[in-house]
C-alpha atoms as a PDB file:
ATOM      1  CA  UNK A   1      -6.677 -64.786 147.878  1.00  0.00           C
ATOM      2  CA  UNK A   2      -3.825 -62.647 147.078  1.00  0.00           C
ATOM      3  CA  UNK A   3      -2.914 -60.104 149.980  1.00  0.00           C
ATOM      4  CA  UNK A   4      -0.172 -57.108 149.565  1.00  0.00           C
ATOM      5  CA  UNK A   5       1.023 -54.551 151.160  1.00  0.00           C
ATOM      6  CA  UNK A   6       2.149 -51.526 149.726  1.00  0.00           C
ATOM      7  CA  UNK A   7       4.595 -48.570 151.077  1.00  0.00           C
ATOM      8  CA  UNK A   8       4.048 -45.148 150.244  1.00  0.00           C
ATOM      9  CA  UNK A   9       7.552 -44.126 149.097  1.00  0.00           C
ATOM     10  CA  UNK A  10       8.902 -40.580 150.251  1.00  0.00           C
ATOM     11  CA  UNK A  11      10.872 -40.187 147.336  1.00  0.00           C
ATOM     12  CA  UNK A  12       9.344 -40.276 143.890  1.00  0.00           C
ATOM     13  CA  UNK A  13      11.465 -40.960 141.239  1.00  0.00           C
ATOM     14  CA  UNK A  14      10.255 -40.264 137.771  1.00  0.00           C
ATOM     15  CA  UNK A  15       9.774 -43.580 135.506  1.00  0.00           C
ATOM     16  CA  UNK A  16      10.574 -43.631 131.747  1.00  0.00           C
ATOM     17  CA  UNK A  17       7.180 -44.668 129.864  1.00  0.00           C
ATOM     18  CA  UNK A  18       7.185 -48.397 129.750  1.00  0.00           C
ATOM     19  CA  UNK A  19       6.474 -51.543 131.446  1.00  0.00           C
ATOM     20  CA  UNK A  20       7.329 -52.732 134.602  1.00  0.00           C
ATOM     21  CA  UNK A  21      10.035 -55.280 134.539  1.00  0.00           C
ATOM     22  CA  UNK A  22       9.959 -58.694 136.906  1.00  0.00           C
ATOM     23  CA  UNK A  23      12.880 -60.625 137.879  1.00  0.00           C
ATOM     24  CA  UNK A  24      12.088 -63.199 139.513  1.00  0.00           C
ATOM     25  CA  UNK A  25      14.468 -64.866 142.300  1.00  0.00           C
ATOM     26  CA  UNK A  26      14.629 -68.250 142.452  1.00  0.00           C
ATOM     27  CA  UNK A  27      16.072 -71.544 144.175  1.00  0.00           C
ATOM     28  CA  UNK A  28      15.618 -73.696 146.913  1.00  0.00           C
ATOM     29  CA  UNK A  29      14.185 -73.082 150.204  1.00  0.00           C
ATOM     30  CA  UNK A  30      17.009 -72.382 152.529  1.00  0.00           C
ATOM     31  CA  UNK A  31      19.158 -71.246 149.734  1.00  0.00           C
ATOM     32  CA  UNK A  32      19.312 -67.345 150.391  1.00  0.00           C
ATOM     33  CA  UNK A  33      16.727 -65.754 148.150  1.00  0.00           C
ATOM     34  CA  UNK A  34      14.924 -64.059 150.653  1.00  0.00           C
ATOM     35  CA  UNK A  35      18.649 -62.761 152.105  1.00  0.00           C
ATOM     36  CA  UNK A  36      19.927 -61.622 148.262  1.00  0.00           C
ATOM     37  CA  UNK A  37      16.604 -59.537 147.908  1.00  0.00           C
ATOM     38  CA  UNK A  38      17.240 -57.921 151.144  1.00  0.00           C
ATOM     39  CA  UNK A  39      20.781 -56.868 150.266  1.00  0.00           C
ATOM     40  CA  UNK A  40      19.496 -56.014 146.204  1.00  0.00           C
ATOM     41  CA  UNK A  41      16.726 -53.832 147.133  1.00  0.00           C
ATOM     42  CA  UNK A  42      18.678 -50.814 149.200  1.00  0.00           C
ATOM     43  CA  UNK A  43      21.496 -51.029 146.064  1.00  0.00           C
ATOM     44  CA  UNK A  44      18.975 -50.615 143.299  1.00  0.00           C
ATOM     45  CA  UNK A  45      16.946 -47.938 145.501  1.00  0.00           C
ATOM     46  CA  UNK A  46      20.278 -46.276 146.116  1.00  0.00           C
ATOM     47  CA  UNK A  47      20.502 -45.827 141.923  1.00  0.00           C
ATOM     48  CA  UNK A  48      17.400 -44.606 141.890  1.00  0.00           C
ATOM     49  CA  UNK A  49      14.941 -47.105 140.953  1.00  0.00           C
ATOM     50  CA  UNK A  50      11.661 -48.007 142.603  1.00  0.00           C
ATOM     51  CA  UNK A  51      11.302 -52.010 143.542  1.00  0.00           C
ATOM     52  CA  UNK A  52       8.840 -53.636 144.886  1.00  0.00           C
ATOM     53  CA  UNK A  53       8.170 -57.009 145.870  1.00  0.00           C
ATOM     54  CA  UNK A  54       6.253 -60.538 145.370  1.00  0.00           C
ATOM     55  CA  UNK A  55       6.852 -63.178 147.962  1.00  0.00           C
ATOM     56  CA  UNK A  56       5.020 -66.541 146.690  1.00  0.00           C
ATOM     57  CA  UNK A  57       3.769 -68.396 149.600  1.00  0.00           C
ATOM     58  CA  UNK A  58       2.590 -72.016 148.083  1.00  0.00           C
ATOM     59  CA  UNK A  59       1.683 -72.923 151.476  1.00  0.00           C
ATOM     60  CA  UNK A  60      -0.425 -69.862 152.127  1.00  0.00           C
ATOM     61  CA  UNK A  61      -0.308 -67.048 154.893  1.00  0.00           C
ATOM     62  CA  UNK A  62      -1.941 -65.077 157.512  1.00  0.00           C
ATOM     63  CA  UNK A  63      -1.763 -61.275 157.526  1.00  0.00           C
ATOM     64  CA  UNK A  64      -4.646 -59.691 158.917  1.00  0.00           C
ATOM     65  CA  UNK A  65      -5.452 -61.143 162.251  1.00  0.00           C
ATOM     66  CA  UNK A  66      -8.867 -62.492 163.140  1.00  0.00           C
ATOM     67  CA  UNK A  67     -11.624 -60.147 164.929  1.00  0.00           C
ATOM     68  CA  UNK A  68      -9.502 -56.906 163.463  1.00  0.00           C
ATOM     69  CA  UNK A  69     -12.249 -54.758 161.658  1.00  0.00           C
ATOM     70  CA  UNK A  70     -10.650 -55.504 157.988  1.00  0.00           C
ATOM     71  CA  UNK A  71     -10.765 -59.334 159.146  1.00  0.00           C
ATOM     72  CA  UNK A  72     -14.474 -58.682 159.858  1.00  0.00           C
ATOM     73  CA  UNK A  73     -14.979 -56.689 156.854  1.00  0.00           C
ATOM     74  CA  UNK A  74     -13.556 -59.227 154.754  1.00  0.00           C
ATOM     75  CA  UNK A  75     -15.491 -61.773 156.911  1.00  0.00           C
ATOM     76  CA  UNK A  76     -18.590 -60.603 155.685  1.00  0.00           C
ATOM     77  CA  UNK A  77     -17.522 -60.858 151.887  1.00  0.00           C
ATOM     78  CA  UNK A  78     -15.746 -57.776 150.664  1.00  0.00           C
ATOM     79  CA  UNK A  79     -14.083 -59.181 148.031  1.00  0.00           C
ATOM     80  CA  UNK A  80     -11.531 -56.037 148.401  1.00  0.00           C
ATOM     81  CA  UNK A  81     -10.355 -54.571 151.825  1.00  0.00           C
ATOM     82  CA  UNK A  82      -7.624 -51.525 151.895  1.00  0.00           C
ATOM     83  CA  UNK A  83      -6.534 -50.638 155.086  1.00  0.00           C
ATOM     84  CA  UNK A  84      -5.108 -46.994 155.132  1.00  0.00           C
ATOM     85  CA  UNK A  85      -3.067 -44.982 157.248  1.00  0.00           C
ATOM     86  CA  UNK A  86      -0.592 -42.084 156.895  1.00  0.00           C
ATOM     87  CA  UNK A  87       1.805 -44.446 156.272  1.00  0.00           C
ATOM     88  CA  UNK A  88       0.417 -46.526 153.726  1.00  0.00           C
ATOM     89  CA  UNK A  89      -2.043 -49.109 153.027  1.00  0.00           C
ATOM     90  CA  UNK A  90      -2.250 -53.061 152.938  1.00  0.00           C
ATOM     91  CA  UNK A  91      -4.591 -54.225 150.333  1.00  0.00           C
ATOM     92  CA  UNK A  92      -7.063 -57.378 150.696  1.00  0.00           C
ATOM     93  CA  UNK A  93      -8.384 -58.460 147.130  1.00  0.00           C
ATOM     94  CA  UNK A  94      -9.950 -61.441 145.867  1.00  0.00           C
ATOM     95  CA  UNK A  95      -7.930 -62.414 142.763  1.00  0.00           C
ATOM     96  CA  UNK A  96      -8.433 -65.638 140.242  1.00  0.00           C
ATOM     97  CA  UNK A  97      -4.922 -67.649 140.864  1.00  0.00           C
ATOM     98  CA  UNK A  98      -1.361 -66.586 142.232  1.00  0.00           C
ATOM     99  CA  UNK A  99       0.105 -65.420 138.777  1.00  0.00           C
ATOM    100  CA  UNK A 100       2.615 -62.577 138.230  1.00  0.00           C
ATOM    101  CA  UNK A 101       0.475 -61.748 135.246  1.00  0.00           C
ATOM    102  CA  UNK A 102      -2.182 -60.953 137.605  1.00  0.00           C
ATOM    103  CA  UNK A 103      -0.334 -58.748 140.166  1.00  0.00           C
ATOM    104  CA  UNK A 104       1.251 -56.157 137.732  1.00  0.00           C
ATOM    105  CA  UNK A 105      -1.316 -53.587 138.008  1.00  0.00           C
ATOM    106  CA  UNK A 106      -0.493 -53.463 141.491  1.00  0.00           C
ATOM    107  CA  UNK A 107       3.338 -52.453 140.814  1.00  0.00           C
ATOM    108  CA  UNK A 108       2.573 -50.062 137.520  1.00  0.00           C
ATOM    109  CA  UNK A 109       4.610 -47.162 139.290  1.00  0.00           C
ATOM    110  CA  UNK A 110       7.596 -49.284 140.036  1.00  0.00           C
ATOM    111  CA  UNK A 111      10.721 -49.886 137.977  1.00  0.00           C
ATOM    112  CA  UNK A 112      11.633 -53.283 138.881  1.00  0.00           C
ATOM    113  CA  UNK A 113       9.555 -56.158 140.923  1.00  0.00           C
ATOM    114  CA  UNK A 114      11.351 -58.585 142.383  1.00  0.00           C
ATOM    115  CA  UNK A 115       9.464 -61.793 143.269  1.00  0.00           C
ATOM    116  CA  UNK A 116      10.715 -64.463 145.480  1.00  0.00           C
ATOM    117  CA  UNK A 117       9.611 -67.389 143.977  1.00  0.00           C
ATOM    118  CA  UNK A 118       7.633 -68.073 140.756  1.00  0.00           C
ATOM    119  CA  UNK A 119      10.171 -70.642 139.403  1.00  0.00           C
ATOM    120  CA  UNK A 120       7.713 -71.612 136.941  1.00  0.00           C
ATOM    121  CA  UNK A 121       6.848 -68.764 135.193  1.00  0.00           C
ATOM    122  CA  UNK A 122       8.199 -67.230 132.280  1.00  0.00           C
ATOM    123  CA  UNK A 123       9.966 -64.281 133.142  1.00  0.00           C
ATOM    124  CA  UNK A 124      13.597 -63.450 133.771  1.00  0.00           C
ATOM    125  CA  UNK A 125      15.348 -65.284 136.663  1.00  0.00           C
ATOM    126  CA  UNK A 126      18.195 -65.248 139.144  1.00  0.00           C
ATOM    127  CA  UNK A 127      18.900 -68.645 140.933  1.00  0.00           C
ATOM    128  CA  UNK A 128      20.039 -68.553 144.073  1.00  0.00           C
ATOM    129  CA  UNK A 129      22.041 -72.095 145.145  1.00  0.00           C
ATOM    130  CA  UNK A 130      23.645 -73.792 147.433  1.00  0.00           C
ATOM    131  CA  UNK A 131      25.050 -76.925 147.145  1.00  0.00           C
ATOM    132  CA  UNK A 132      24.821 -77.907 151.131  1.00  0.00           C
ATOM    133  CA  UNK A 133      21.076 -77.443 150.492  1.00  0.00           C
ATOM    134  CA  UNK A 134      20.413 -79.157 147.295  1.00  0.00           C
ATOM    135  CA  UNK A 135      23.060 -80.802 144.711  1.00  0.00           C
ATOM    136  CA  UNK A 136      21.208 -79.294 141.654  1.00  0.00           C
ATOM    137  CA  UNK A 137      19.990 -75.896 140.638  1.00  0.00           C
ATOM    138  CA  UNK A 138      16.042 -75.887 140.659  1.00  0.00           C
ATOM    139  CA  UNK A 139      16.243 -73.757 137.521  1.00  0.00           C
ATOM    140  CA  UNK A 140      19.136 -75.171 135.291  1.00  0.00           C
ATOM    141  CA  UNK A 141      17.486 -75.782 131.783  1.00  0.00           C
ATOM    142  CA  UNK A 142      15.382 -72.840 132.178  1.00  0.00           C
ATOM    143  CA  UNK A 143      15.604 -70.303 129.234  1.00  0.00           C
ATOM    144  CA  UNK A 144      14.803 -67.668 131.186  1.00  0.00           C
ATOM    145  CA  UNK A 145      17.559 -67.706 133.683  1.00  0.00           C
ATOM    146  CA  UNK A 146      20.133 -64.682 133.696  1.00  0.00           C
ATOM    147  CA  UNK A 147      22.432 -65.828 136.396  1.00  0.00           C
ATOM    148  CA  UNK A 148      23.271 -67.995 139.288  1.00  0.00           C
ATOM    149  CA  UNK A 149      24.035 -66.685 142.502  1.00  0.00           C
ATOM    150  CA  UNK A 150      26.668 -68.998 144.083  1.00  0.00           C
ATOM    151  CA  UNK A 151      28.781 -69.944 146.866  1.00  0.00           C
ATOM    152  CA  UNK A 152      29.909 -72.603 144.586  1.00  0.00           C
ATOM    153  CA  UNK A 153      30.971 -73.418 140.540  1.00  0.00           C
ATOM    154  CA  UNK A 154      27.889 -74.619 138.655  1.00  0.00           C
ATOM    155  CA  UNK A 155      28.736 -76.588 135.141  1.00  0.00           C
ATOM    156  CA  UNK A 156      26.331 -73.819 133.230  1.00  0.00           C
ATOM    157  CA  UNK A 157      27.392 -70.859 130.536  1.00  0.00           C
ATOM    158  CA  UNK A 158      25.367 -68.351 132.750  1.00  0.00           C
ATOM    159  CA  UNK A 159      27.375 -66.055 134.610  1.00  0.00           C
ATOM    160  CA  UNK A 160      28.111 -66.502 138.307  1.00  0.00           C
ATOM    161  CA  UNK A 161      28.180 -64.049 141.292  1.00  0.00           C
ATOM    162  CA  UNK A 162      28.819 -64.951 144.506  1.00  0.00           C
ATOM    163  CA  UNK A 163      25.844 -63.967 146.965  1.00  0.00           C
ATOM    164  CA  UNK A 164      28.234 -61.164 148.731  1.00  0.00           C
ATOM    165  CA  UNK A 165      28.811 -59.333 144.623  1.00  0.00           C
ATOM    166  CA  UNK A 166      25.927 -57.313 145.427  1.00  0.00           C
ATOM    167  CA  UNK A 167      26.704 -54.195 143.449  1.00  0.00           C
ATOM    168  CA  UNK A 168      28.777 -56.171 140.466  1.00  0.00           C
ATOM    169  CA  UNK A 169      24.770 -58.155 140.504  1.00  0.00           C
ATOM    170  CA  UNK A 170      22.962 -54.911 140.158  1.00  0.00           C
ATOM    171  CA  UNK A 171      24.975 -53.650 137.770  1.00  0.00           C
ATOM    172  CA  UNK A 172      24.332 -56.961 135.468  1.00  0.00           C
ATOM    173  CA  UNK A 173      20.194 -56.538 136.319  1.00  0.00           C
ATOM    174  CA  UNK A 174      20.485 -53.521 135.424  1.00  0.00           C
ATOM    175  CA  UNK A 175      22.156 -53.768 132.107  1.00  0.00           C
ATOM    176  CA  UNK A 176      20.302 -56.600 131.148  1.00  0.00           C
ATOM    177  CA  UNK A 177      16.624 -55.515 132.977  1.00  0.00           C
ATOM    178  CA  UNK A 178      16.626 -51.683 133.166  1.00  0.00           C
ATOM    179  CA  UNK A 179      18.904 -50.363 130.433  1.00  0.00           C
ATOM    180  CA  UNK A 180      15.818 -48.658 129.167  1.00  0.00           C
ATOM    181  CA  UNK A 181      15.196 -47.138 131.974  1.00  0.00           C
ATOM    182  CA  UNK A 182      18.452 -46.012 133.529  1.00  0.00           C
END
């Protein structure tokens, strides 16, 4: 069961015609991802662009807490709950796998999702590593890497940021992501 939460936004910003692009962030656990997407998100929202987010939990997750009325409501077999407020809502639906493929609806009025995760998948990828935490890169021979993100030198011909380059990072994504759109 996929479960996500979405954010109204206060600001809209206008999106070119076009599909949403994924970049997915990659690498060990322990490694930083999670960190990186917290410092990438307020630099590409401060350009304008609209993110959101995927977190892949392999392990699965709770959310909703048991005896709440969307727990009950799913309980009884909705196979889609949405939980509104004036805030925004958190979404509940039954979905066939854990795909990216599948999620994309979801994010059609966003410029950019970033997903933590999804190492396997074919879409364009940052790899966060550190060597204390593993000796190789998770992602190394994939094609669809754009860059490491390192506190060390990797033997590759992809460029190299170090995880506190935030702005010199968003300024490669978005050449080589959002061009279109910027």
């Amino acid at each position: 069961m996929i479960r996500h939460f979405y954010q109204q936004p206060r600001a809209i910003v206008e999106k070119e015609a076009g599909m949403t692009k994924i970049l997915s962030v990659t690498g060990h656990s322990g490694s930083g991802k999670t960190t990186l997407i917290e410092l990438l998100i307020p630099e590409f929202r401060a350009r304008g662009y609209r993110i959101g987010t995927v977190k892949h939990a392999h392990r699965g997750f709770e959310l909703d807490n048991k005896g709440k009325d969307s727990w009950r409501h799913k309980a009884a077999g909705a196979e889609t709950v949405v939980v509104a407020s004036s805030g925004g809502i958190a979404l509940f639906k039954e979905t066939q796998g854990d795909g990216l493929a599948g999620l994309i609806p979801f994010f059609a009025d966003m410029d950019l999702v970033i997903a933590e995760g999804y190492k396997n998948e074919n879409h364009p990828k940052i790899e966060v590593f550190r060597r204390e935490v593993n000796p190789e890169p998770v992602c190394r021979e994939d094609d669809s890497v754009l860059a490491f993100i390192t506190d060390t030198r990797i033997d590759s011909e992809h460029p190299q940021f170090s995880p506190q380059q935030v702005r010199d990072i968003v300024d490669f994504l978005e050449t080589r992501l959002l061009q279109s759109q910027s």
